[in-house]
N, C-alpha and C. Protein backbone atom coordinates (compact mmCIF):
# COMPACT_ATOMS: atom_id res chain seq x y z
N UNK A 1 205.07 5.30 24.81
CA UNK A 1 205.81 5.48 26.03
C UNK A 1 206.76 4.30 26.17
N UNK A 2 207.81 4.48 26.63
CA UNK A 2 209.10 3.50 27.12
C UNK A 2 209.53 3.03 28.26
N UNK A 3 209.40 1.87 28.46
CA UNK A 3 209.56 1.75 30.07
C UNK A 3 211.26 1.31 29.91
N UNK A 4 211.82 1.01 28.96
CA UNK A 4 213.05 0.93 29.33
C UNK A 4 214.25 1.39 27.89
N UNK A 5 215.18 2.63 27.99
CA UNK A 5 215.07 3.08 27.08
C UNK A 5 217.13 3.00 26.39
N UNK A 6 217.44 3.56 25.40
CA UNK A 6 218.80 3.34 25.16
C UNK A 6 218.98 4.47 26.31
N UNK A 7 218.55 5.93 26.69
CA UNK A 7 218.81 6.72 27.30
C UNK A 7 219.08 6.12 28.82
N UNK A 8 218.56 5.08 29.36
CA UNK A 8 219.14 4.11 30.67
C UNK A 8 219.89 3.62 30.43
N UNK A 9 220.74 3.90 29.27
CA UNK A 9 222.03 2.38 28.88
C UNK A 9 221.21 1.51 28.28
N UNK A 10 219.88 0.99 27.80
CA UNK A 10 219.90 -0.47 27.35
C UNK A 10 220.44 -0.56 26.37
N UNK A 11 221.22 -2.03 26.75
CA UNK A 11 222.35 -2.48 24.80
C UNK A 11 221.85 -3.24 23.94
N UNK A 12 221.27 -4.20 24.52
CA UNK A 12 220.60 -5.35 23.68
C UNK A 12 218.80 -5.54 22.97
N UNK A 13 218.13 -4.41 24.08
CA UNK A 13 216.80 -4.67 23.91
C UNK A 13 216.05 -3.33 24.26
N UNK A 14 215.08 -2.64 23.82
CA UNK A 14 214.23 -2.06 24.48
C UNK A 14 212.72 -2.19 24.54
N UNK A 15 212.17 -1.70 25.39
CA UNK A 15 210.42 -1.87 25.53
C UNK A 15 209.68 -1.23 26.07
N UNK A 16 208.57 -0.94 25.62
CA UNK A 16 207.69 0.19 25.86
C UNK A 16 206.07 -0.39 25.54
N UNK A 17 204.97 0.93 26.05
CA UNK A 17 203.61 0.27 25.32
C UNK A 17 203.38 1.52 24.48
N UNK A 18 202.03 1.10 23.98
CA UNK A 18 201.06 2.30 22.64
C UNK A 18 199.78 2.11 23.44
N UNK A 19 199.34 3.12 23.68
CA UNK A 19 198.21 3.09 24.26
C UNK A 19 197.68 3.98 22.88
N UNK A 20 196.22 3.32 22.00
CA UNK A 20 195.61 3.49 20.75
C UNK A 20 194.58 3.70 20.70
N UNK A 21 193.90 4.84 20.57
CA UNK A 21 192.76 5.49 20.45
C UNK A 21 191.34 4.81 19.11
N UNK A 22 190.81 4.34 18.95
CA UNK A 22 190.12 3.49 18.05
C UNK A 22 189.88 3.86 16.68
N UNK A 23 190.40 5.52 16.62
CA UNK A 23 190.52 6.34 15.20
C UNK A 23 191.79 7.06 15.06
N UNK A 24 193.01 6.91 15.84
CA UNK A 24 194.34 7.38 15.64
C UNK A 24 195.05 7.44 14.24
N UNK A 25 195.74 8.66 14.32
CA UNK A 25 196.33 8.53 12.89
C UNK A 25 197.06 7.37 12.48
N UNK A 26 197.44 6.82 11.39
CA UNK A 26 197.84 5.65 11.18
C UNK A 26 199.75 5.96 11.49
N UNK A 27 200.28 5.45 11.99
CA UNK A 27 201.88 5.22 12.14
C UNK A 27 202.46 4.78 11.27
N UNK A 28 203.65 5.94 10.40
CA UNK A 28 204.38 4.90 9.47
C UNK A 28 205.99 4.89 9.71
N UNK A 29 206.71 3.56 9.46
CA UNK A 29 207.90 3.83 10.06
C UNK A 29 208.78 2.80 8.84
N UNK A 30 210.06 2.89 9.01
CA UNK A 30 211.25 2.55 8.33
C UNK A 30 211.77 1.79 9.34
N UNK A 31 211.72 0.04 9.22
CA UNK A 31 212.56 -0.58 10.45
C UNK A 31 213.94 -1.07 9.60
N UNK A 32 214.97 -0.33 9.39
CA UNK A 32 215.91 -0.74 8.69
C UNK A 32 216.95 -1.77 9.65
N UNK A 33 216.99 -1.71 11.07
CA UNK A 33 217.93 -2.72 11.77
C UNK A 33 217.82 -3.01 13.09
N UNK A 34 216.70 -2.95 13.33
CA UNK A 34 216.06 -3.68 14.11
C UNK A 34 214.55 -4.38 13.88
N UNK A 35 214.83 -5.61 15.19
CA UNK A 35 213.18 -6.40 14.86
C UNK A 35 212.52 -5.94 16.24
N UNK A 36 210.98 -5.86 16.07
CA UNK A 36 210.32 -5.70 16.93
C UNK A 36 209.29 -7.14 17.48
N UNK A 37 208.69 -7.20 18.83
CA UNK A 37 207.99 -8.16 18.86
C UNK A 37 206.51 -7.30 19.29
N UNK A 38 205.68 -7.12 19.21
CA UNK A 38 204.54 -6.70 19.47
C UNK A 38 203.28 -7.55 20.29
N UNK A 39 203.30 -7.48 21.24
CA UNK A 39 202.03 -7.81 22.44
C UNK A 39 200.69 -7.32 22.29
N UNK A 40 199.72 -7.90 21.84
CA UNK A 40 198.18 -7.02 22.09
C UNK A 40 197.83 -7.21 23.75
N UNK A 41 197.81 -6.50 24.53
CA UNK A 41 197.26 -6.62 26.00
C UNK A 41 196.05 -6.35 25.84
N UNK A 42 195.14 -5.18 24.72
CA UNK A 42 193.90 -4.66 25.17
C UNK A 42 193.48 -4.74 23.09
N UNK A 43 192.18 -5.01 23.40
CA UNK A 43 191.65 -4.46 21.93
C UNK A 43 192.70 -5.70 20.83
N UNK A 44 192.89 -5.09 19.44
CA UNK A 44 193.23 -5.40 18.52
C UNK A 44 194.35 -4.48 18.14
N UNK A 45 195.60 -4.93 17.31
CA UNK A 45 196.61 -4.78 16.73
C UNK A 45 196.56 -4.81 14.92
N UNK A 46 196.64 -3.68 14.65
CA UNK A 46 196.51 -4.15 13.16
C UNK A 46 197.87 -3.09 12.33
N UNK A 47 198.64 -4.05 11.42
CA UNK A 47 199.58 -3.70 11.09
C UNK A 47 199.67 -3.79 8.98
N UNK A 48 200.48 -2.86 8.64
CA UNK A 48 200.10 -2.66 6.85
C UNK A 48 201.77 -2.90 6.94
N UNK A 49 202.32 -4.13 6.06
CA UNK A 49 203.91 -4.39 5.82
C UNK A 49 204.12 -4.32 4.56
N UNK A 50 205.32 -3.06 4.05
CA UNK A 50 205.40 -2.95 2.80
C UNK A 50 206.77 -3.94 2.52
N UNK A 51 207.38 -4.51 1.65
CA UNK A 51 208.56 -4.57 1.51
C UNK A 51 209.55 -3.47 0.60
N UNK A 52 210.55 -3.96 0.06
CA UNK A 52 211.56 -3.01 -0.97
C UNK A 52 211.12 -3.20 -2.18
N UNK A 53 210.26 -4.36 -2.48
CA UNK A 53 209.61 -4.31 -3.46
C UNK A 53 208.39 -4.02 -3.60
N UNK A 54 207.75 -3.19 -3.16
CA UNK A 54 206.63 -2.57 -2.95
C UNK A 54 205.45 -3.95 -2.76
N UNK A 55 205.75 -5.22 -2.47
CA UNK A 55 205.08 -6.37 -2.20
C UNK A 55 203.82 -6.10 -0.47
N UNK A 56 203.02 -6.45 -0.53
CA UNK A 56 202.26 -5.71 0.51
C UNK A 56 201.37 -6.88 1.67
N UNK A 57 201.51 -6.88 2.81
CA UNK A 57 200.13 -7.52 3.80
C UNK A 57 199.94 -7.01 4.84
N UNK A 58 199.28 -7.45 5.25
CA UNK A 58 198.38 -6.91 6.58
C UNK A 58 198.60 -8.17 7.85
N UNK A 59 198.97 -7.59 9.31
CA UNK A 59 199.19 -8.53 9.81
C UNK A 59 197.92 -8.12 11.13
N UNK A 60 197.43 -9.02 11.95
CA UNK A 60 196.61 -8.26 13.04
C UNK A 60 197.04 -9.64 13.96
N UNK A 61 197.07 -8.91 15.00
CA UNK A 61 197.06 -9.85 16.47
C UNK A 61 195.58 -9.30 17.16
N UNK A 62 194.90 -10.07 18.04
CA UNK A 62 193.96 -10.11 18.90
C UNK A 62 194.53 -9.89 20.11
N UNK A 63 193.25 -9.56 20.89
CA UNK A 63 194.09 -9.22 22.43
C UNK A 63 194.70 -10.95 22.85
N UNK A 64 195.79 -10.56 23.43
CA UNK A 64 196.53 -11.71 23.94
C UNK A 64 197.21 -12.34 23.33
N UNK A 65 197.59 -12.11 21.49
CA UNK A 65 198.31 -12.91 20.78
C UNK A 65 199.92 -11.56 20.64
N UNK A 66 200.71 -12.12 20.09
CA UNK A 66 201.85 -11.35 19.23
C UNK A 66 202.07 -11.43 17.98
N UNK A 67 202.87 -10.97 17.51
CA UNK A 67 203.32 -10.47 16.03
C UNK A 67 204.89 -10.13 16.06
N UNK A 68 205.36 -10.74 15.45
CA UNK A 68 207.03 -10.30 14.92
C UNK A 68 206.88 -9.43 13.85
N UNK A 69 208.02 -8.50 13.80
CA UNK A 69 208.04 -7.43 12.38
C UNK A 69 209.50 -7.58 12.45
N UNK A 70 210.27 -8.07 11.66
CA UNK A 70 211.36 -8.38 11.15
C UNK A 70 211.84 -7.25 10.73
N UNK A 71 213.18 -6.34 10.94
CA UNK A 71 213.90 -5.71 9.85
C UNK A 71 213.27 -6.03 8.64
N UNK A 72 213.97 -4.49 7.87
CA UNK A 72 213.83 -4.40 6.47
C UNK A 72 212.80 -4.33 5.82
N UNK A 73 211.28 -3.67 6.31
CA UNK A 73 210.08 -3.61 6.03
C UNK A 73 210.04 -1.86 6.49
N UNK A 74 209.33 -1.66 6.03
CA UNK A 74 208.20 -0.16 6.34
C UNK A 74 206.89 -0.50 6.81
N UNK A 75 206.72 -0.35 8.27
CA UNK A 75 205.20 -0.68 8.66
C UNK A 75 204.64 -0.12 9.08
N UNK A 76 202.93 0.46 8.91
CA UNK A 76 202.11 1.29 8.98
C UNK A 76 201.14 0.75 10.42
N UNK A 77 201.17 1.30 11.34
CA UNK A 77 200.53 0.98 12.55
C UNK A 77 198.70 1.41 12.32
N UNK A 78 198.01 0.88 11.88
CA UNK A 78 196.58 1.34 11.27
C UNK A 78 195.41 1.20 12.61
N UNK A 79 194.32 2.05 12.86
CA UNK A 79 193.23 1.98 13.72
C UNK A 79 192.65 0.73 13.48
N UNK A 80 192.16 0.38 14.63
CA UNK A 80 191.18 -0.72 14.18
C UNK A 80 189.86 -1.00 14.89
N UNK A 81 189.81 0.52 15.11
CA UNK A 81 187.75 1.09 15.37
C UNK A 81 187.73 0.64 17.20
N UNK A 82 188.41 0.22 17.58
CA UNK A 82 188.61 -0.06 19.38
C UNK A 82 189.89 0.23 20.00
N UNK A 83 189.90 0.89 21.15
CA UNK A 83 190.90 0.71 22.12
C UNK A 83 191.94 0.00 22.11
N UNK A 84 193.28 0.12 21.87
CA UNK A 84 193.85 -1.33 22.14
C UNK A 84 195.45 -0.62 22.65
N UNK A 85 196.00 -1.76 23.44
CA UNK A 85 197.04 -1.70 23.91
C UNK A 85 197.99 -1.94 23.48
N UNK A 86 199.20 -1.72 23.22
CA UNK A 86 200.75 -2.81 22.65
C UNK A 86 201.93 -2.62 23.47
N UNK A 87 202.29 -3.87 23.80
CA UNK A 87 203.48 -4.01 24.40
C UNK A 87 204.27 -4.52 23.98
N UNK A 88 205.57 -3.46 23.50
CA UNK A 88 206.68 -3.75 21.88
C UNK A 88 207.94 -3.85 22.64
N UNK A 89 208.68 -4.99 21.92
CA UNK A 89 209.95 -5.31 22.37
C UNK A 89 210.73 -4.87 21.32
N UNK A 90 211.77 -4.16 21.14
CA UNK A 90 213.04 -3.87 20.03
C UNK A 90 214.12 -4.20 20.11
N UNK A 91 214.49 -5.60 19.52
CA UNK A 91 216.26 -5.26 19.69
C UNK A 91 217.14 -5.68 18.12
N UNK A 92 218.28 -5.76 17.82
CA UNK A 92 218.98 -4.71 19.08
C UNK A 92 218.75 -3.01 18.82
N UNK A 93 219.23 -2.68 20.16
CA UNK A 93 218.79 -1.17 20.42
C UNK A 93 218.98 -0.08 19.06
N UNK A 94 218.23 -0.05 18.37
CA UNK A 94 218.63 1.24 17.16
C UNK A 94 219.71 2.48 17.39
N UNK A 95 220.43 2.33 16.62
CA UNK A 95 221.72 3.16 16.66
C UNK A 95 221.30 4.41 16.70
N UNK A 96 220.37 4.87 15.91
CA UNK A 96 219.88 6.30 15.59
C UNK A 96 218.54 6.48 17.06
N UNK A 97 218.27 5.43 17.40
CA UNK A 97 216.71 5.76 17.83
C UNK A 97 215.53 5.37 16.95
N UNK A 98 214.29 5.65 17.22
CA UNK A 98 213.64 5.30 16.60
C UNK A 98 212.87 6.53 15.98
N UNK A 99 212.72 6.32 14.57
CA UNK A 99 212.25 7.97 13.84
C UNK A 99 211.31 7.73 13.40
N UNK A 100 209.87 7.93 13.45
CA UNK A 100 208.81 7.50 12.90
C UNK A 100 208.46 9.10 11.64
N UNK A 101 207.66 8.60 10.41
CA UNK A 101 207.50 10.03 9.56
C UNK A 101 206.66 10.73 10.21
N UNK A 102 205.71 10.34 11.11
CA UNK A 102 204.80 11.56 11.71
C UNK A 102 205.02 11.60 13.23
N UNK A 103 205.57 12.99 13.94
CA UNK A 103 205.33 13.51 15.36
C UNK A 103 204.52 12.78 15.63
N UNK A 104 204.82 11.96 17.18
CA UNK A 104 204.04 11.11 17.95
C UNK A 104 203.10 11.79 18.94
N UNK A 105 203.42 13.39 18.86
CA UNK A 105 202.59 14.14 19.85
C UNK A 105 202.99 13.96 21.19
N UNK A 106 203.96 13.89 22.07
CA UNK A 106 204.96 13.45 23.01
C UNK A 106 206.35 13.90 23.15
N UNK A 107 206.96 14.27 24.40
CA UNK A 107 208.09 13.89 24.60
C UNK A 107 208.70 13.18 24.83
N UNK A 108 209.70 12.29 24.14
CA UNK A 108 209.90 10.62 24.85
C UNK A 108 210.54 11.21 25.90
N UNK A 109 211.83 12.20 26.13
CA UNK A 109 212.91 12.66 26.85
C UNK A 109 211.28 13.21 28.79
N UNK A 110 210.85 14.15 28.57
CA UNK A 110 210.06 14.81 29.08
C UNK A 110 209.17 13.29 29.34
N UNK A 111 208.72 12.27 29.54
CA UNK A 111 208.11 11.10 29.52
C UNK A 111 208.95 10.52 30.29
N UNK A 112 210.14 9.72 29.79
CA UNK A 112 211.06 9.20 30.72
C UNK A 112 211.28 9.96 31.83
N UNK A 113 211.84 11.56 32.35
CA UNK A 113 211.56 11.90 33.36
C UNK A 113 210.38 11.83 34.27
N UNK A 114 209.68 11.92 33.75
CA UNK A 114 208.42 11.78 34.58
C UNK A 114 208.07 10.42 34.84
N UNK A 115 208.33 9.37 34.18
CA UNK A 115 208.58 8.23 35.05
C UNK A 115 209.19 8.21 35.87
N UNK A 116 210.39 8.14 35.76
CA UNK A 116 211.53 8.16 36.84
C UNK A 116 211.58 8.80 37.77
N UNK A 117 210.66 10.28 37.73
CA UNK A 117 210.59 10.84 39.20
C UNK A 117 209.01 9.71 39.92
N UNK A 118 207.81 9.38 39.19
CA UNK A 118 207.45 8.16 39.83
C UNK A 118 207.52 6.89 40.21
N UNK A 119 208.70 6.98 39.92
CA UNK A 119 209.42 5.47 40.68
C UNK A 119 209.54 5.64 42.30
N UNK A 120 209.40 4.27 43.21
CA UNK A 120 209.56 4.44 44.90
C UNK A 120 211.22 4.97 44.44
C-alpha cells in the first residue's frame, strides 16, 4: 500500500508500507532507476540481492533498523517465519512505476481511492 504516490504528483520521492504475512510468496523485482530505503516497524525484513553478474547476498534488518537497496540490483523480498512490517521510501519517482514479476494481489489505483475517501 502507498501512502504517497506519483498518481498525487509526487516528483522526487515516494512511500508506502508491506504489511507481511510470515509465509508470503517471496517478491521479485528489477530496480533499474531507482533506490529504495526500507524501515522494519514490526517483525523482521529479509531481502535476496542479485547483481548483473549473477554475484549474490542476503540483507535482513530487525524491527527498528533500515536497509538501503541501491539501483541496479534485482531483489527478492523473502518470508521470514513472523509478521513484519516495512516502511519503503523510493526516489526518484520511477518513470514507468513500479512492476514487480508477480501480481501483488491488490489494486494500487482502487487502494489509493479508498484512502483518500478516508481522509478528514
Amino acid at each position: 500500500m502507498r501512502i504517497c504516490t506519483e498518481i498525487e504528483g509526487a516528483r522526487n520521492a515516494i512511500q508506502g508500507w508491506c504489511e507481511h504475512e510470515p509465509d508470503f510468496e517471496p517478491m521479485i523485482w528489477d530496480q533499474a532507476n531507482w533506490d529504495e530505503l526500507f524501515f522494519c516497524v514490526k517483525g523482521s525484513i529479509k531481502v535476496h540481492v542479485e547483481d548483473r553478474d549473477g554475484n549474490t547476498t542476503e540483507l535482513i534488518a530487525q524491527q527498528h533498523e533500515s536497509m538501503f537497496l541501491p539501483s541496479g540490483f534485482r531483489y527478492t523480498l523473502l518470508p521470514t517465519g513472523e509478521i513484519s512490517v516495512n516502511l519503503w521510501t523510493a526516489a526518484p519517482v520511477p518513470a514507468m512505476g513500479i512492476k514487480p514479476f508477480k501480481d501483488l494481489g491488490f489494486d494500487v489505483v482502487d487502494i489509493h481511492n479508498q484512502l483518500k475517501e478516508m481522509a478528514p
